[in-house]
PDB file of N, CA and C in Angstrom:
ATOM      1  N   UNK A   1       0.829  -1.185   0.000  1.00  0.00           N
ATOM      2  CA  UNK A   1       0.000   0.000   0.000  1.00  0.00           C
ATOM      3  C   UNK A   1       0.873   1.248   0.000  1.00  0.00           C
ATOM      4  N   UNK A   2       1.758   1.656   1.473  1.00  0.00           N
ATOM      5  CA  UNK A   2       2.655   2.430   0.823  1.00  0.00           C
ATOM      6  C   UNK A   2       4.081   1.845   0.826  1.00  0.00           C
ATOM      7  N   UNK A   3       4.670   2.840   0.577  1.00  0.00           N
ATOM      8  CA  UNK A   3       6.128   2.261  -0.089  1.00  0.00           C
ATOM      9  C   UNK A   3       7.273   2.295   1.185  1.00  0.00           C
ATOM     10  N   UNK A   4       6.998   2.952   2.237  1.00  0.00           N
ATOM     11  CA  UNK A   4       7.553   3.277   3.172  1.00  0.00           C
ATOM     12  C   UNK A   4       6.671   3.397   4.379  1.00  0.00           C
ATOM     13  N   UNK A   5       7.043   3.294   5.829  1.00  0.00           N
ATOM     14  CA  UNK A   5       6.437   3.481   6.760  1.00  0.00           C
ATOM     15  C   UNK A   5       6.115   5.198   7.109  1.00  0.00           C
ATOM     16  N   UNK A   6       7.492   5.649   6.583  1.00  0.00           N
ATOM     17  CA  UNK A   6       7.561   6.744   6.062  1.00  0.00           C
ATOM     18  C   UNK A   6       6.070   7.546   6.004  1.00  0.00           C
ATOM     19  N   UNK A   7       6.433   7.028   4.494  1.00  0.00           N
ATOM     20  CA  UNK A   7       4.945   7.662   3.493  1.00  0.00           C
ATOM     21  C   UNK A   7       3.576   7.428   4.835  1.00  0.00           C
ATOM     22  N   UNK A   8       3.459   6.321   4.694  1.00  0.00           N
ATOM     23  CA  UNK A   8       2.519   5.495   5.897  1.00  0.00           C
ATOM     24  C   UNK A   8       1.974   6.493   6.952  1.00  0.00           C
ATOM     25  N   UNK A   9       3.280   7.006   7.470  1.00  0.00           N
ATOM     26  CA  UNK A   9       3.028   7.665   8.600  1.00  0.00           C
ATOM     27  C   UNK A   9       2.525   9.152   8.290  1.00  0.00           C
ATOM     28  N   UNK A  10       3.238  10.120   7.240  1.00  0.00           N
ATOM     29  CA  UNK A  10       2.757  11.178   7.314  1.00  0.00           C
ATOM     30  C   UNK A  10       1.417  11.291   6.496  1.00  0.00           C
ATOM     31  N   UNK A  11       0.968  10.114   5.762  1.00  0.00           N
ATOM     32  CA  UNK A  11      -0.680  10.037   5.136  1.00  0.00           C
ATOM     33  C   UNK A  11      -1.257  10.464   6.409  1.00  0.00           C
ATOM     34  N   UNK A  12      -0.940   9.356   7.557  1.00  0.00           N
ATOM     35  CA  UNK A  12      -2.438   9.215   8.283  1.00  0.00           C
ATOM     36  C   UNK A  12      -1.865  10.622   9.086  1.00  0.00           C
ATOM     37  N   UNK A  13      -0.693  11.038   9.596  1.00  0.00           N
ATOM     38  CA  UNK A  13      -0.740  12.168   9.815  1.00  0.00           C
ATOM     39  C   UNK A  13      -1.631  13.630   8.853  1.00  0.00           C
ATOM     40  N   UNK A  14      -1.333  13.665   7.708  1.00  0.00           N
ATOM     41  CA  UNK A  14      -2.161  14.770   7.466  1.00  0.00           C
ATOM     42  C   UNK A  14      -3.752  13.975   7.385  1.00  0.00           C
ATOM     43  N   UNK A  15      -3.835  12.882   7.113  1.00  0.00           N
ATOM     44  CA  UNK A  15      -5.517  12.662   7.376  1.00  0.00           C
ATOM     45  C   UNK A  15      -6.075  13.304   8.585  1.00  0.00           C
ATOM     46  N   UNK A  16      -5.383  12.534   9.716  1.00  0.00           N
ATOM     47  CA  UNK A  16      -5.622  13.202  11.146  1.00  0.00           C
ATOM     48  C   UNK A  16      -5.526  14.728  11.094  1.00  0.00           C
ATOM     49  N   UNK A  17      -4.849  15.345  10.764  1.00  0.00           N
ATOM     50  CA  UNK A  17      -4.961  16.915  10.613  1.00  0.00           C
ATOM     51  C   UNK A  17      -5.831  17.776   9.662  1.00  0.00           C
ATOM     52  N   UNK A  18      -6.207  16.574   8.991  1.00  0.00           N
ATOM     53  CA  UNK A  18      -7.903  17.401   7.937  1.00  0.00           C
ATOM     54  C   UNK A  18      -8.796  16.792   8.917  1.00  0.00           C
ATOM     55  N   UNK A  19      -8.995  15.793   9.490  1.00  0.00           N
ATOM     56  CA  UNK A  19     -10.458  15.431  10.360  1.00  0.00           C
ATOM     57  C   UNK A  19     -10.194  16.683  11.295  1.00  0.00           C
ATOM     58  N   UNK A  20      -9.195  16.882  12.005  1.00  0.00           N
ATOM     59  CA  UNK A  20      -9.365  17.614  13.051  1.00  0.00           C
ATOM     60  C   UNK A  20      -9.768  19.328  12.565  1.00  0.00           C
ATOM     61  N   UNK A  21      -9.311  19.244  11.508  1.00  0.00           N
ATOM     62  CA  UNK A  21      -9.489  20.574  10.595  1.00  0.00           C
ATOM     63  C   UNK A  21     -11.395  20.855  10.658  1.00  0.00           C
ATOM     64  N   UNK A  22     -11.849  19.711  10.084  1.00  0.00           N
ATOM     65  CA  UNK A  22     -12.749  19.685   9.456  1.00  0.00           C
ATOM     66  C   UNK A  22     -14.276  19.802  10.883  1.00  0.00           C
ATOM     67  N   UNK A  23     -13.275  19.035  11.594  1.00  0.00           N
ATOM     68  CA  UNK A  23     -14.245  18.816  13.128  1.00  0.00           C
ATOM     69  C   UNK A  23     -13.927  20.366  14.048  1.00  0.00           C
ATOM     70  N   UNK A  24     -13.140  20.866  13.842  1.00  0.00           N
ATOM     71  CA  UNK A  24     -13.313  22.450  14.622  1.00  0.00           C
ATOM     72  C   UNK A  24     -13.960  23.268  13.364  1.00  0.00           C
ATOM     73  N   UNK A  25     -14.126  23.140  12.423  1.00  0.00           N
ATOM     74  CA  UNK A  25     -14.357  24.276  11.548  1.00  0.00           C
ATOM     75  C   UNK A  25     -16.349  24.236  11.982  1.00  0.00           C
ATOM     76  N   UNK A  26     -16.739  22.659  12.110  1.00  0.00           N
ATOM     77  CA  UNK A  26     -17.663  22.289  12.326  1.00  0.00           C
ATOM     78  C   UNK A  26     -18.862  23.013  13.500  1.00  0.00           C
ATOM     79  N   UNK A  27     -17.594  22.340  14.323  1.00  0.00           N
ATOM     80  CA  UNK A  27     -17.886  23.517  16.034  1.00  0.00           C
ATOM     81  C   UNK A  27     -18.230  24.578  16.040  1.00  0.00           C
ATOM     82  N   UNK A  28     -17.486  25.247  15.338  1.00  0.00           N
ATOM     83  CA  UNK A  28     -17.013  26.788  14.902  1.00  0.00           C
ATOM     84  C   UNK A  28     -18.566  27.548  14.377  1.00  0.00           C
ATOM     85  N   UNK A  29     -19.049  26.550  13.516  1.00  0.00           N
ATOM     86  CA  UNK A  29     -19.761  27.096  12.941  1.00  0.00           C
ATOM     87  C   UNK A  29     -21.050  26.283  13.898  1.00  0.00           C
ATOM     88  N   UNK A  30     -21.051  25.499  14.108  1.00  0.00           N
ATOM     89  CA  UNK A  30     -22.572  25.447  15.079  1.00  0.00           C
ATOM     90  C   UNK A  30     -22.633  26.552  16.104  1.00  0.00           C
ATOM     91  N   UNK A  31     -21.653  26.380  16.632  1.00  0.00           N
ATOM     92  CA  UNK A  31     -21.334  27.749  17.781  1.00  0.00           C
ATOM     93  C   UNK A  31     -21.825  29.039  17.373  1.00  0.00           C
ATOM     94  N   UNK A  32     -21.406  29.208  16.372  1.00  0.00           N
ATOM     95  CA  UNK A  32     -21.857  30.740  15.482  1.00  0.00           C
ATOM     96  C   UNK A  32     -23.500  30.736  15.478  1.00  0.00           C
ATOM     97  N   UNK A  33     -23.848  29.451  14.787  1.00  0.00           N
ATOM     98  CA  UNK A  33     -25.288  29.806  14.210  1.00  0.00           C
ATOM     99  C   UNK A  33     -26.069  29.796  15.606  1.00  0.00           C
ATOM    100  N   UNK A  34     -25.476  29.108  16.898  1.00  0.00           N
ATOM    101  CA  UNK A  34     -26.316  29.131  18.265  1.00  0.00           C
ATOM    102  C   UNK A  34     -26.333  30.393  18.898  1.00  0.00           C
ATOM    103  N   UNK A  35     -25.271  30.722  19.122  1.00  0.00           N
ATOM    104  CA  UNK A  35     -24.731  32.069  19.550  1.00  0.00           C
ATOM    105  C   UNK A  35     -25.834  33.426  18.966  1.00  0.00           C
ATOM    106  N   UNK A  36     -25.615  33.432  17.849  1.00  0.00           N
ATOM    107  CA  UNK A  36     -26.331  34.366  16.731  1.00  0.00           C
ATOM    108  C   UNK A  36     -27.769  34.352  17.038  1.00  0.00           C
ATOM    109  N   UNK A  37     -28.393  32.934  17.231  1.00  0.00           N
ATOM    110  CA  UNK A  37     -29.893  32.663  16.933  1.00  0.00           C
ATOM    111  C   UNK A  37     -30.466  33.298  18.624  1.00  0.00           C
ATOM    112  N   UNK A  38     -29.445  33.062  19.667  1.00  0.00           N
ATOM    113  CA  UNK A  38     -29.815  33.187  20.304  1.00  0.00           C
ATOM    114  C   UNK A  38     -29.735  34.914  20.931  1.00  0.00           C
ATOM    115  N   UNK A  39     -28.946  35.470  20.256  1.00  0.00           N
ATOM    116  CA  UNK A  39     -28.697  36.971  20.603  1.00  0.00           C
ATOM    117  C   UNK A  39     -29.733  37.691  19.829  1.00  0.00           C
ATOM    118  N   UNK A  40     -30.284  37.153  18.436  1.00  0.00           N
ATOM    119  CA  UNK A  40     -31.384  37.727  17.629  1.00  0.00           C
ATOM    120  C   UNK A  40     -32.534  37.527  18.822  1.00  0.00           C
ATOM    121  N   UNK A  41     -32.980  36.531  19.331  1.00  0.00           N
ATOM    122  CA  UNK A  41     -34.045  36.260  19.688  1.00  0.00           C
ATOM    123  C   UNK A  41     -34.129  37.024  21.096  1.00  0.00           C
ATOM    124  N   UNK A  42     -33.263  37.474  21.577  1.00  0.00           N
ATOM    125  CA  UNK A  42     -33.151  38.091  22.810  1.00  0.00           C
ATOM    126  C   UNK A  42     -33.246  39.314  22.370  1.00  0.00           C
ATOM    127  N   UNK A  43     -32.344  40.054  21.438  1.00  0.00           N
ATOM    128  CA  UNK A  43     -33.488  41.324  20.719  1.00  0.00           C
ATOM    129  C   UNK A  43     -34.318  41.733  20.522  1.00  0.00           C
ATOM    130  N   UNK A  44     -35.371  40.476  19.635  1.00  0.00           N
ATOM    131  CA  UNK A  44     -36.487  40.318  19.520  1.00  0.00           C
ATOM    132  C   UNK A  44     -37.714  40.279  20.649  1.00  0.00           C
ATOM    133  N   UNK A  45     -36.992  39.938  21.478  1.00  0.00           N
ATOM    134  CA  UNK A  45     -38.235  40.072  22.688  1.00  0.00           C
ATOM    135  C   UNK A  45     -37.930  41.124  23.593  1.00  0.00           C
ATOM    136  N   UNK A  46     -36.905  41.871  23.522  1.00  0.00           N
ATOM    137  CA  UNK A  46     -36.261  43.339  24.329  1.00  0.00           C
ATOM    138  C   UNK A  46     -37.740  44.229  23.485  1.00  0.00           C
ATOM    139  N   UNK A  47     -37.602  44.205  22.431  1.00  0.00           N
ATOM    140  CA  UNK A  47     -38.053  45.149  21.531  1.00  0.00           C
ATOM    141  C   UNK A  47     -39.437  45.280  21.589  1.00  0.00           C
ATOM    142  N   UNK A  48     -40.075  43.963  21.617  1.00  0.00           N
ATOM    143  CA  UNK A  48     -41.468  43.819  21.505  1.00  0.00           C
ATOM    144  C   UNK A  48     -42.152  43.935  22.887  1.00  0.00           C
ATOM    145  N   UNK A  49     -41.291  43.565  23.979  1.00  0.00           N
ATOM    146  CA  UNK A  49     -41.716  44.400  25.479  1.00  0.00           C
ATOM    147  C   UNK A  49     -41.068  45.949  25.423  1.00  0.00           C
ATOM    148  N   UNK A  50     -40.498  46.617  24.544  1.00  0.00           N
ATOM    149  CA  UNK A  50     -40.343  47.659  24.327  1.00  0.00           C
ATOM    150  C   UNK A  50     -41.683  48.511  24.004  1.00  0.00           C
ATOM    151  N   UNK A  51     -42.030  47.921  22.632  1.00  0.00           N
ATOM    152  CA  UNK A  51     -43.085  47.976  21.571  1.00  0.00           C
ATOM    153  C   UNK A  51     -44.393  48.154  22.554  1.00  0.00           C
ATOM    154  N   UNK A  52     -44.614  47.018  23.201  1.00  0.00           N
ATOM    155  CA  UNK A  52     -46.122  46.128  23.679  1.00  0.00           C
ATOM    156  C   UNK A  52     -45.913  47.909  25.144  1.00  0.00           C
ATOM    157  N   UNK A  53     -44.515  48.051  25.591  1.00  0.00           N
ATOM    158  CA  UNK A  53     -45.258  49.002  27.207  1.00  0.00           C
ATOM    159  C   UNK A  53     -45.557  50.251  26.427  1.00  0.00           C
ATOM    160  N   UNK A  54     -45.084  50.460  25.199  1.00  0.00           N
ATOM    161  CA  UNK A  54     -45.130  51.908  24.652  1.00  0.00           C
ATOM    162  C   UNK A  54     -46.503  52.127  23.786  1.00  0.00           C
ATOM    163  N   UNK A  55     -47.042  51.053  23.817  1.00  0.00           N
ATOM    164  CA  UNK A  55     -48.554  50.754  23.175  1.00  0.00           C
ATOM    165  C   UNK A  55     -49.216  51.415  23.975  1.00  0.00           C
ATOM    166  N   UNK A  56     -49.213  50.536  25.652  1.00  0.00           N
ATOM    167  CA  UNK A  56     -50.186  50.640  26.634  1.00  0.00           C
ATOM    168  C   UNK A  56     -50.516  52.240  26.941  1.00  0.00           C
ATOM    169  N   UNK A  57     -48.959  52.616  27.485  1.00  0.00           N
ATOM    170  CA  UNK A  57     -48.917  54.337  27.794  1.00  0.00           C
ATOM    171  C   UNK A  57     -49.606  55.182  26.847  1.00  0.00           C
ATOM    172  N   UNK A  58     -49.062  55.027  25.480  1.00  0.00           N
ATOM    173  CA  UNK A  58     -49.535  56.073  24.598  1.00  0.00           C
ATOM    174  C   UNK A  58     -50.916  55.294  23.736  1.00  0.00           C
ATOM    175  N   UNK A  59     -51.503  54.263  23.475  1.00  0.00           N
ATOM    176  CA  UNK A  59     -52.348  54.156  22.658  1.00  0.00           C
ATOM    177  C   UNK A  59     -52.048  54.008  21.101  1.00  0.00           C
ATOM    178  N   UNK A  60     -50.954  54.001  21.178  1.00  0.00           N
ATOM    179  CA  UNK A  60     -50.505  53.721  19.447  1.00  0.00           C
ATOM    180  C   UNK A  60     -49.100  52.938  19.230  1.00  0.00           C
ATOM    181  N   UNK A  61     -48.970  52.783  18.524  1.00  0.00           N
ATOM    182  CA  UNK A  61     -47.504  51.836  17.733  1.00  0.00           C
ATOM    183  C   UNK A  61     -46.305  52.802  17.785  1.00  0.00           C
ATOM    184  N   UNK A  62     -45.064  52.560  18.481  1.00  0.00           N
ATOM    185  CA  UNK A  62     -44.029  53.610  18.234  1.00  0.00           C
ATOM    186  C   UNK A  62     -43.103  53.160  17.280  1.00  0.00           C
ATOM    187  N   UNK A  63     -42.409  53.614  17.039  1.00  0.00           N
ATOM    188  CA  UNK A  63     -41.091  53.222  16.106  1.00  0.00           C
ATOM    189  C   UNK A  63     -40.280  52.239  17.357  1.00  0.00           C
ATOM    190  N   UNK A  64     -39.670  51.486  16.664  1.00  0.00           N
ATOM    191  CA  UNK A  64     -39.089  50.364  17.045  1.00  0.00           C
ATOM    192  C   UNK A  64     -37.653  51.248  17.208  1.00  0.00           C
ATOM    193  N   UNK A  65     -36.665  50.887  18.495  1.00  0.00           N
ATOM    194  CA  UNK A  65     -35.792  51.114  19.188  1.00  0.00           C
ATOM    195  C   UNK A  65     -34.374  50.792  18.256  1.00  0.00           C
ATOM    196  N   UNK A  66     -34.560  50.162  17.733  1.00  0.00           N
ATOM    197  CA  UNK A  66     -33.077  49.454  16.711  1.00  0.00           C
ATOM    198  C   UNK A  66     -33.843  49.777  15.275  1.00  0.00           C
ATOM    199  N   UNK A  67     -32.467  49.990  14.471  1.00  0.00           N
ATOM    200  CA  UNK A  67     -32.317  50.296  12.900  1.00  0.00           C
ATOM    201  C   UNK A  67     -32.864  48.871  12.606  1.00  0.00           C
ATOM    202  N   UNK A  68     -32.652  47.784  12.839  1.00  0.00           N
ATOM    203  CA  UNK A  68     -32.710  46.513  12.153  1.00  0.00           C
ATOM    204  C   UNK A  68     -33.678  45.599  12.219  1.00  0.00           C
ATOM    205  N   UNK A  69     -34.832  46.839  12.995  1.00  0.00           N
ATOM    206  CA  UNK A  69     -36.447  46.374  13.643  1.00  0.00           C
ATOM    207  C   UNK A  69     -36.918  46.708  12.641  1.00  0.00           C
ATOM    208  N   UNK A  70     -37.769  46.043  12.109  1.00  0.00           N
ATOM    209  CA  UNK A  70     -38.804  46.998  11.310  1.00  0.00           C
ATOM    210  C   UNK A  70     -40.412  46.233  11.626  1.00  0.00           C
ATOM    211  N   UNK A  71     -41.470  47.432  12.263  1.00  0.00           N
ATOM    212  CA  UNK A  71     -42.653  46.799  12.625  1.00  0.00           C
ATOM    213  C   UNK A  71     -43.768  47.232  11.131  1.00  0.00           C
ATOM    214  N   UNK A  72     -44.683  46.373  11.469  1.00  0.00           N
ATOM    215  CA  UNK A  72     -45.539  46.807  10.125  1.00  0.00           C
ATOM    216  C   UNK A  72     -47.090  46.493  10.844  1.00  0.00           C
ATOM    217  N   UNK A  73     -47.750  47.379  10.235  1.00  0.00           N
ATOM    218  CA  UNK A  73     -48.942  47.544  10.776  1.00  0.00           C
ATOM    219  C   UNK A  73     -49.913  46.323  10.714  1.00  0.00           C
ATOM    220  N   UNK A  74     -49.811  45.895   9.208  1.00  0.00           N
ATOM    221  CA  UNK A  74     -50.194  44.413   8.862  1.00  0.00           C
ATOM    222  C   UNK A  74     -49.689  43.381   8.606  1.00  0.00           C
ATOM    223  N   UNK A  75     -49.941  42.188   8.836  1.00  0.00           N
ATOM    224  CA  UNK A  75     -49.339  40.726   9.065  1.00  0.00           C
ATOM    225  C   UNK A  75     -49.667  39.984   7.523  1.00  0.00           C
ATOM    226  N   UNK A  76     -49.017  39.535   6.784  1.00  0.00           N
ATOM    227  CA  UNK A  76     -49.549  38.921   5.636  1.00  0.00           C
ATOM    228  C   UNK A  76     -50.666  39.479   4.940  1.00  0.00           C
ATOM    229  N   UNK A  77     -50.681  40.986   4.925  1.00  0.00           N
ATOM    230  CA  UNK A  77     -51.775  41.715   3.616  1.00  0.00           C
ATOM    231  C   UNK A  77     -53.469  41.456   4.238  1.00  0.00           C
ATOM    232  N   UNK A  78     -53.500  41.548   5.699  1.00  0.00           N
ATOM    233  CA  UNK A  78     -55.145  41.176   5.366  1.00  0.00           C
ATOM    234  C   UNK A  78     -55.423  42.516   6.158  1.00  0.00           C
ATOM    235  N   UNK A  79     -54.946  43.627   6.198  1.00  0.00           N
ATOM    236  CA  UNK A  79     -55.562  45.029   6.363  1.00  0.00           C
ATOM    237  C   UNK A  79     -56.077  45.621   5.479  1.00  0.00           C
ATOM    238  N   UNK A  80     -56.957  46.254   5.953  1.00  0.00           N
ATOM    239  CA  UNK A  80     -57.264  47.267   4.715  1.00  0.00           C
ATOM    240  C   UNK A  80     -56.598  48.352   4.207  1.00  0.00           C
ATOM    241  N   UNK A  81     -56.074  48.695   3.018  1.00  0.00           N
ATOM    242  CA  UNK A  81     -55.085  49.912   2.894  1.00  0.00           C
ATOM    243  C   UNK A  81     -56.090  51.477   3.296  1.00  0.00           C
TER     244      UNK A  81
END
């Protein structure tokens, strides 16, 4: 198979160093998408108990607290324009 123990040895060496490559890049990125999902969603509900006390006080809809909020008056088009 190989020609040397040599050869032999540094195959499974770089094999072992792409799995391990391949298994942190992995991590890396579940970590990210958990991390992320979970800092959006903690925004998301800052905002809307933002939204929901600024209803009660004033009687109307305020502008949303963050650039990257955007509220809309209607849900899937069934208002009347």
């Amino acid at each position: 198979m190989f020609r040397s123990i040599r050869h032999g040895l540094f195959a499974a060496l770089a094999g072992f160093t792409v799995l391990i490559c391949v298994c942190h890049a992995g991590l890396a990125l579940v970590i990210s998408y958990v991390t992320e999902d979970m800092l959006v969603e903690r925004l998301l509900e800052r905002e809307a108990a933002a939204m929901t006390a600024h209803f009660r006080r004033h009687g109307e809809s305020g502008k949303p607290g963050s650039d990257l909020i955007r509220a809309y008056r209607c849900w899937r088009m069934k208002c009347a324009a």
